[in-house]
N, C-alpha and C. Protein backbone atom coordinates (compact mmCIF):
# COMPACT_ATOMS: atom_id res chain seq x y z
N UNK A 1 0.84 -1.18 0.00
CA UNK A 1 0.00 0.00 0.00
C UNK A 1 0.88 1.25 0.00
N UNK A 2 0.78 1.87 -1.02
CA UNK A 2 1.17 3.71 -0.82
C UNK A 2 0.66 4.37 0.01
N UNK A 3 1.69 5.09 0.31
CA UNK A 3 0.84 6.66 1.40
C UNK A 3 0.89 7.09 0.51
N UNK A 4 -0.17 8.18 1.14
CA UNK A 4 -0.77 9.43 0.05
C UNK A 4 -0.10 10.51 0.57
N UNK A 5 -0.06 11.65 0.02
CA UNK A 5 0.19 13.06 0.42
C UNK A 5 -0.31 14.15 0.78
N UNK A 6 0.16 14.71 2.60
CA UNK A 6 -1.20 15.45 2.88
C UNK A 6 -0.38 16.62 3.24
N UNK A 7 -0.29 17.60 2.40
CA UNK A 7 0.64 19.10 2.60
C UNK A 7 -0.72 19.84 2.12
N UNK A 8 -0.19 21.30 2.48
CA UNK A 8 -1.14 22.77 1.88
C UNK A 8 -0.29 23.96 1.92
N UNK A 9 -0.41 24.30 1.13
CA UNK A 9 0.63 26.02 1.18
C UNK A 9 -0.61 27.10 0.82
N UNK A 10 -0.42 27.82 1.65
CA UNK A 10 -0.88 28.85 1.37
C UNK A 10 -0.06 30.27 2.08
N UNK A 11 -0.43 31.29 1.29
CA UNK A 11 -0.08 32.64 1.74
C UNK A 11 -1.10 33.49 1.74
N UNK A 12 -1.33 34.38 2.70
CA UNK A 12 -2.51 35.25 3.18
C UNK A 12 -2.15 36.44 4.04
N UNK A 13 -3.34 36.48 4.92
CA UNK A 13 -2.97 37.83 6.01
C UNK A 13 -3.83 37.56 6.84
N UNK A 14 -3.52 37.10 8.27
CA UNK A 14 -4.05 37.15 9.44
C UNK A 14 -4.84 37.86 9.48
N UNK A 15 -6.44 37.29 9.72
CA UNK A 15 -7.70 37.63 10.68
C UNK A 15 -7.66 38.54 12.06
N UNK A 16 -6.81 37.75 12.33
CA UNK A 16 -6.61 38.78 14.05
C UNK A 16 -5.47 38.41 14.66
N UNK A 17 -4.83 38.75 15.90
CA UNK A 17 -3.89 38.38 16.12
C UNK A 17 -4.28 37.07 17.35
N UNK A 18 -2.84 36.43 16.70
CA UNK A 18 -2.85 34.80 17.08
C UNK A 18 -3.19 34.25 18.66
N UNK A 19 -3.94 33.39 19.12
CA UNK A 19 -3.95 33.01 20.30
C UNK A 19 -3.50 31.61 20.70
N UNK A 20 -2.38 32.04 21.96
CA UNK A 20 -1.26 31.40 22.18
C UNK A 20 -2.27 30.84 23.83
N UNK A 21 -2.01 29.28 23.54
CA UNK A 21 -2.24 28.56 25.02
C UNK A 21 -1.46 27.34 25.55
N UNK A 22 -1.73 27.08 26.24
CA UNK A 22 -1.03 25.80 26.58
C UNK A 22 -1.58 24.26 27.47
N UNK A 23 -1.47 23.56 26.72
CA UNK A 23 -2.36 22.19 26.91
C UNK A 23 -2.05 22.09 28.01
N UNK A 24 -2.02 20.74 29.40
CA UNK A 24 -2.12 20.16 30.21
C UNK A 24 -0.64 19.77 30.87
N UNK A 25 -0.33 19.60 29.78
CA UNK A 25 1.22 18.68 30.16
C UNK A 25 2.23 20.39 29.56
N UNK A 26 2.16 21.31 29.24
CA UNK A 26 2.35 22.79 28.81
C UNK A 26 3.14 22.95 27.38
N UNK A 27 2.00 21.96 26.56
CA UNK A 27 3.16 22.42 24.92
C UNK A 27 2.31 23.37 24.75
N UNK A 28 2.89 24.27 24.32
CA UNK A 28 2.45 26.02 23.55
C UNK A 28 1.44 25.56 22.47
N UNK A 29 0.29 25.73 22.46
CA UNK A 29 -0.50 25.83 20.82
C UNK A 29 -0.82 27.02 20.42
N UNK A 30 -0.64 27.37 19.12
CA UNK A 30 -1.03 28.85 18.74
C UNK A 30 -2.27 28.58 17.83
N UNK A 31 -3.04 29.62 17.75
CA UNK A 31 -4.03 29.67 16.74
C UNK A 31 -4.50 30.73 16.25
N UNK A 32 -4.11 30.65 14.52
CA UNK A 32 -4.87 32.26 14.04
C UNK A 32 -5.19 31.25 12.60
N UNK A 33 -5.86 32.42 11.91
CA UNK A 33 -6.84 32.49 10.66
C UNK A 33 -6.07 33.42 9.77
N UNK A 34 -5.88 32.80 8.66
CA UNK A 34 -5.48 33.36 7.45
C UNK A 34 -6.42 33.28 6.21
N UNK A 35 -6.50 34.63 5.97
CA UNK A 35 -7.95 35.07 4.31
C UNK A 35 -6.59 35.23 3.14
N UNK A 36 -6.97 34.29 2.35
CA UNK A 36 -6.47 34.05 1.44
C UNK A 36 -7.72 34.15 -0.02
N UNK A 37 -7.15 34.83 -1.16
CA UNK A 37 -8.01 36.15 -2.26
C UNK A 37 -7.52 35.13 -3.30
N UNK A 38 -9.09 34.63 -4.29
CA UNK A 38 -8.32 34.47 -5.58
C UNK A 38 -8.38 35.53 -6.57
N UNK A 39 -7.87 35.44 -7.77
CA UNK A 39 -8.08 36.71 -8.40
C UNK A 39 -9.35 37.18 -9.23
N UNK A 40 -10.57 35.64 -8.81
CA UNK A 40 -11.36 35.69 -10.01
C UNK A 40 -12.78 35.98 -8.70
N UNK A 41 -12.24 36.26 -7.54
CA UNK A 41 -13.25 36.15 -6.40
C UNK A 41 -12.81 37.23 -5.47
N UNK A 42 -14.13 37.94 -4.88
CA UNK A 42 -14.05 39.06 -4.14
C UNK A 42 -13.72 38.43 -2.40
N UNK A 43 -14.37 37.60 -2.50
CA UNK A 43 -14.48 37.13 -1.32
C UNK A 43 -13.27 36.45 -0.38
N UNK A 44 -12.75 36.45 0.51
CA UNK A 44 -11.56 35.64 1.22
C UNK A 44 -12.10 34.32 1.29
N UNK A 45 -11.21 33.39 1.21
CA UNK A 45 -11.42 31.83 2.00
C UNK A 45 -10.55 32.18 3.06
N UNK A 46 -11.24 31.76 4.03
CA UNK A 46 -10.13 32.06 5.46
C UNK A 46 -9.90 30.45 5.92
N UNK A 47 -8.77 30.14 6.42
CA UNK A 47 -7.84 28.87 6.75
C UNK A 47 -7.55 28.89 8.23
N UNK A 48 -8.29 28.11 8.52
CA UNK A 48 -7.66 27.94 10.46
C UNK A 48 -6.22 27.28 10.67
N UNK A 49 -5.29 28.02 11.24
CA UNK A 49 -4.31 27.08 11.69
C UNK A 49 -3.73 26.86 12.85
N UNK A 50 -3.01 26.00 12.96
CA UNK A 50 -2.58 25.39 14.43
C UNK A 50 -0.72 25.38 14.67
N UNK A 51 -0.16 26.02 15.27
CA UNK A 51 0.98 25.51 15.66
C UNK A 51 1.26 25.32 16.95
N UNK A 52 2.36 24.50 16.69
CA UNK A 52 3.07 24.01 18.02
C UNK A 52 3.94 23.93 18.56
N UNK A 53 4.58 23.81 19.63
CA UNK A 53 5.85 24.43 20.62
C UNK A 53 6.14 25.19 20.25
N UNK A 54 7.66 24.93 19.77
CA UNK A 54 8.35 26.48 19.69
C UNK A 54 8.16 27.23 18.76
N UNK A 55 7.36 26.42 17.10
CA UNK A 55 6.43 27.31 16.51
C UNK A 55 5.50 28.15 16.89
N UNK A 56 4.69 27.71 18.03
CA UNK A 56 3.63 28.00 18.33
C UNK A 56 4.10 29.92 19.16
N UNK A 57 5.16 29.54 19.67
CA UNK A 57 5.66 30.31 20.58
C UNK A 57 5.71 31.93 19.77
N UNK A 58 7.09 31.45 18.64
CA UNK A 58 7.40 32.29 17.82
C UNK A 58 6.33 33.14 16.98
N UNK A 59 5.29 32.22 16.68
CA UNK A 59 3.70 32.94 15.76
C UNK A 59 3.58 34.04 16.56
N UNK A 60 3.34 33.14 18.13
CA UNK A 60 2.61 34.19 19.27
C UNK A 60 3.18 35.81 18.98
N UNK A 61 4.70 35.71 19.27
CA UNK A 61 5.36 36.37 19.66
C UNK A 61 5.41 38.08 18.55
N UNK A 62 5.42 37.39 16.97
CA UNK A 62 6.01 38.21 16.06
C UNK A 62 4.82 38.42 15.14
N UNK A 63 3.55 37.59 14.92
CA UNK A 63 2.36 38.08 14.20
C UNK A 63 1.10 38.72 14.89
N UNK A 64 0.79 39.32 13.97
CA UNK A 64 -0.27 39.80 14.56
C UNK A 64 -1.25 40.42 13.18
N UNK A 65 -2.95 40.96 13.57
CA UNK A 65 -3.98 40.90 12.75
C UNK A 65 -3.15 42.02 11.60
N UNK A 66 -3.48 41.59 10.28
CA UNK A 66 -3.27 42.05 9.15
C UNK A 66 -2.16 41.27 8.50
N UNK A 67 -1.12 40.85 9.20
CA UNK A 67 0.67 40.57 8.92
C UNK A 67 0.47 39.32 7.63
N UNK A 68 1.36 39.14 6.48
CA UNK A 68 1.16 38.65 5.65
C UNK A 68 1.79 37.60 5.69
N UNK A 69 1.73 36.41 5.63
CA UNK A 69 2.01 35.00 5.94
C UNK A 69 2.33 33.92 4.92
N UNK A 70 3.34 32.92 4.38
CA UNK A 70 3.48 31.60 4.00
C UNK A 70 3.35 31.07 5.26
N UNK A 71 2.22 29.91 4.74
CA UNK A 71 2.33 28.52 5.84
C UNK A 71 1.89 27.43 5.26
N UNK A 72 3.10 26.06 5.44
CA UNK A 72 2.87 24.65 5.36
C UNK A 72 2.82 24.10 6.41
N UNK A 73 2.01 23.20 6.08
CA UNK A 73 1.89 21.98 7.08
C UNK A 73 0.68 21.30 6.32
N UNK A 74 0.43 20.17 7.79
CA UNK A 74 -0.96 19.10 7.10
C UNK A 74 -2.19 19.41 7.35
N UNK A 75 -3.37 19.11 6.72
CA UNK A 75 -4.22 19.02 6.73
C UNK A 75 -4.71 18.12 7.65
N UNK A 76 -5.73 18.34 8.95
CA UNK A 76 -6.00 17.48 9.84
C UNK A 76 -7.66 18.64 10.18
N UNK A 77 -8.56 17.18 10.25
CA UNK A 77 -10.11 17.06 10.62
C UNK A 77 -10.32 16.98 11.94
N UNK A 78 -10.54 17.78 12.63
CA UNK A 78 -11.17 17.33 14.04
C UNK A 78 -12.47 17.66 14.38
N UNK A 79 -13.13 16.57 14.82
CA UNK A 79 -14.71 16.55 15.23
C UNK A 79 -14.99 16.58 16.80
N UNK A 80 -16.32 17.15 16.88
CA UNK A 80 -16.54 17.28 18.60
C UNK A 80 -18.11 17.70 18.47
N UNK A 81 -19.02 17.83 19.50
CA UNK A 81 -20.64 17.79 19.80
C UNK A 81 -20.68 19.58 20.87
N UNK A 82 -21.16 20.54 19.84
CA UNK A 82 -21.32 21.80 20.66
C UNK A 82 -22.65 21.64 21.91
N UNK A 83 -22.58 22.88 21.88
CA UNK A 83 -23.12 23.03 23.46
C UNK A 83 -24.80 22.18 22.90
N UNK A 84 -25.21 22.38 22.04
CA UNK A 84 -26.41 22.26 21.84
C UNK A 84 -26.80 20.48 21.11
N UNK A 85 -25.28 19.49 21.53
CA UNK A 85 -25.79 18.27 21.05
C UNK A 85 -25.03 17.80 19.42
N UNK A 86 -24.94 18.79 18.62
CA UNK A 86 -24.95 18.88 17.38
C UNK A 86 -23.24 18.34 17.10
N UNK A 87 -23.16 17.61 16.01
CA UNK A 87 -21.62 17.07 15.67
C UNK A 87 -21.50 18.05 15.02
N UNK A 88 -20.27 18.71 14.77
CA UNK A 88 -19.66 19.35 14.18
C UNK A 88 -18.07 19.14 13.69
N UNK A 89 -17.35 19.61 13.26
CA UNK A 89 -15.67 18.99 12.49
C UNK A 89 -15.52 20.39 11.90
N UNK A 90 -14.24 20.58 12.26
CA UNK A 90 -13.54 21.92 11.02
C UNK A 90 -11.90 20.92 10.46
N UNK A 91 -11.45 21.53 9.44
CA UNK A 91 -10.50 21.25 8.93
C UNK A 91 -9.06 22.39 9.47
N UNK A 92 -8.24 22.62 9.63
CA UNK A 92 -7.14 22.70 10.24
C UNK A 92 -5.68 22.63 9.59
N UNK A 93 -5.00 23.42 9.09
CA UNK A 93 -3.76 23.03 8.61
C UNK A 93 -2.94 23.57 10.31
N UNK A 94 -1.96 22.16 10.20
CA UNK A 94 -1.19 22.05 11.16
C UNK A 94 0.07 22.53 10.50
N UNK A 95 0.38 23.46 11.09
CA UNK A 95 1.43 24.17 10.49
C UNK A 95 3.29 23.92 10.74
N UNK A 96 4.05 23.51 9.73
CA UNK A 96 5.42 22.73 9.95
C UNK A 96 6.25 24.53 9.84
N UNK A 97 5.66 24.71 9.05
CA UNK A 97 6.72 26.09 8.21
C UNK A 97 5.81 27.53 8.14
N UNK A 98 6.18 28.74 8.47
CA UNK A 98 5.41 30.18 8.70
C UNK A 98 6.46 30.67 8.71
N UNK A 99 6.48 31.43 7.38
CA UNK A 99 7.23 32.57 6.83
C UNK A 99 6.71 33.77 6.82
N UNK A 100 7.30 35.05 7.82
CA UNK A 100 6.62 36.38 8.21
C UNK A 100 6.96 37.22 6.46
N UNK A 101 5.90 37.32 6.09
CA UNK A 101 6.68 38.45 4.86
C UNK A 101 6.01 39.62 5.22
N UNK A 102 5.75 40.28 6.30
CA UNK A 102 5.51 41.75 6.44
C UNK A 102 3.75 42.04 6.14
N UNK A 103 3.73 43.24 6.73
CA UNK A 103 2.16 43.65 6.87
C UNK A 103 2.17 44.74 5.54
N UNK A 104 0.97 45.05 5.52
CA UNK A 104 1.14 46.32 4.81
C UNK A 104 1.74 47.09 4.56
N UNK A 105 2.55 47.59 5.63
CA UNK A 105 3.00 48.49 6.07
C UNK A 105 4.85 48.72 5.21
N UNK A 106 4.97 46.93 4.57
CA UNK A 106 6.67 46.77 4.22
C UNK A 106 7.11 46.17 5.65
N UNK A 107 6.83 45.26 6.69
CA UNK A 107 6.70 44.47 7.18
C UNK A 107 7.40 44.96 8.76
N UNK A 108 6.44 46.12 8.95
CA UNK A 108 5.68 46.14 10.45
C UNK A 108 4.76 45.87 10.94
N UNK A 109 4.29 45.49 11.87
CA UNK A 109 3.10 44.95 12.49
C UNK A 109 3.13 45.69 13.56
N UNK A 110 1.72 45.73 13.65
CA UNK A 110 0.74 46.74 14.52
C UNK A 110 1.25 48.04 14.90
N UNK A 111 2.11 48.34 14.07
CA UNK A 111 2.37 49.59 14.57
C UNK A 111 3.12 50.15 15.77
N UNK A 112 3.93 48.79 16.21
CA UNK A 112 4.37 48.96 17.13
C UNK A 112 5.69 49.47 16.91
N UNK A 113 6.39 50.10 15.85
CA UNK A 113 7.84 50.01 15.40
C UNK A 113 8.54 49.07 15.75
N UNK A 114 8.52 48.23 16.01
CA UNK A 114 9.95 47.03 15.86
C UNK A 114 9.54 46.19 14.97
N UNK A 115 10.99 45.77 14.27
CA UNK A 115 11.40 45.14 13.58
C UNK A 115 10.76 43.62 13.93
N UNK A 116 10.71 43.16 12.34
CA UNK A 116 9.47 42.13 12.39
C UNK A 116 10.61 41.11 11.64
N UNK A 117 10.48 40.00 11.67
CA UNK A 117 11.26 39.02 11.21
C UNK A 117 10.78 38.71 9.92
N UNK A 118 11.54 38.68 9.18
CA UNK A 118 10.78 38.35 7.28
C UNK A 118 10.53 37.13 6.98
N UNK A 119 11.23 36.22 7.43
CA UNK A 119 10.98 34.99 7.44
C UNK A 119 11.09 33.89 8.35
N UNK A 120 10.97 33.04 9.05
CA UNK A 120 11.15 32.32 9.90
C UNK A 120 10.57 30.74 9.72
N UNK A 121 11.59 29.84 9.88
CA UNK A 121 10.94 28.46 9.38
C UNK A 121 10.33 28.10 10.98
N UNK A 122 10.12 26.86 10.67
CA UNK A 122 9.27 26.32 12.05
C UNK A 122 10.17 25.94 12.88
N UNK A 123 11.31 25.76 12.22
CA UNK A 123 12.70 25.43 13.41
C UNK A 123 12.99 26.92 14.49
N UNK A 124 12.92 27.63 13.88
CA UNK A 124 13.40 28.59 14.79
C UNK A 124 14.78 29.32 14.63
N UNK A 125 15.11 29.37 13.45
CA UNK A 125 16.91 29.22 13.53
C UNK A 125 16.86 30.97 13.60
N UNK A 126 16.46 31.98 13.98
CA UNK A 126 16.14 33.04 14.00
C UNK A 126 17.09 34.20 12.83
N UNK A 127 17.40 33.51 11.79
CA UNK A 127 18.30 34.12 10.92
C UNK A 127 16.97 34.78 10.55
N UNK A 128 17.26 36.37 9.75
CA UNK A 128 16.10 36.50 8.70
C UNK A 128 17.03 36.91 7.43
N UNK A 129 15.82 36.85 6.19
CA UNK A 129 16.40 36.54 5.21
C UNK A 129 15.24 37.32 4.46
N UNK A 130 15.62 38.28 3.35
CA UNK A 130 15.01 38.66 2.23
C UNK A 130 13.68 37.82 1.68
N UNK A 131 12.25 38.52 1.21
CA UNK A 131 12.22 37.73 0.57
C UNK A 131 11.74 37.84 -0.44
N UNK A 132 11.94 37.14 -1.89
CA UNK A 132 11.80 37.72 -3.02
C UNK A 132 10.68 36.31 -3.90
N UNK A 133 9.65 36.39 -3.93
CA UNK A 133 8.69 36.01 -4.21
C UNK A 133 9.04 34.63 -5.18
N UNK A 134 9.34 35.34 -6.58
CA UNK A 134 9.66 34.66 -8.03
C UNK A 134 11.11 33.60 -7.09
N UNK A 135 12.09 34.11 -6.46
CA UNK A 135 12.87 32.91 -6.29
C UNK A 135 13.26 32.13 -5.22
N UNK A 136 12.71 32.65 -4.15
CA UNK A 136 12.70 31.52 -3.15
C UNK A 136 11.14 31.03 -2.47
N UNK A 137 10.22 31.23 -3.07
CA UNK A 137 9.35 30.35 -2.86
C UNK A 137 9.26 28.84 -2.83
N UNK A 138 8.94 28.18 -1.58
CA UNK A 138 9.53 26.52 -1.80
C UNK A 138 8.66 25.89 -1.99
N UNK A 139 8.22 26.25 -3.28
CA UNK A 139 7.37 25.28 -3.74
C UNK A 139 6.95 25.69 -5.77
């Protein structure tokens, strides 16, 4: 039997700024929403995502609502019964890789003047690095 392949890339701009918690046993989970525009549609598709530990940490730390985003990771379904009985499931990209490419602004966020990191993989290696669309896109 083959495995199949479960990746998603997308690039967008944060909904709001990210909310950072921490499970039971204390791994960091972050969670924000990215609206992602096609060119033939007015409307956003917005993308829930999830990171974790020291990803999770770093999202917290350096994004915030508007900031413009690459993110990979997998695609994962989770189901649960709201207050009122009813099953419900959303879809979820679990995020491996979140690359900061700047807000509006040429890549400040919120207005806070400091320096915003341009890119950052999910490792953490805190180098930043240019980024130029046409040639280092990894994908």
């Amino acid at each position: 039997m083959s495995r199949g392949l479960n990746r998603a890339q997308i690039i967008g701009h944060l909904g709001q700024d990210p909310e950072l918690r921490y499970t039971g046993s204390g791994t960091a989970v972050c969670n924000f929403s990215v609206a992602t525009n096609q060119y033939d549609r007015d409307e956003p598709e917005w993308h829930r995502v999830t990171a974790w530990e020291q990803l999770a940490e770093i999202c917290n730390e350096h994004l915030s609502k508007g900031e413009k985003v690459f993110v990979e990771g997998s695609l994962r379904t989770r189901e649960w019964e709201d207050n009122d009985g009813h099953a419900r499931q959303t879809t979820e990209i679990h995020a491996d890789e979140v690359l900061f490419l700047g807000g509006e602004a040429g890549g400040q966020a919120g207005g806070s003047g400091q320096r915003q990191p341009q890119t950052q993989p999910a490792g953490g290696s805190g180098q930043d690095q240019e980024f130029e669309p046409d040639d280092q896109l990894p994908f």
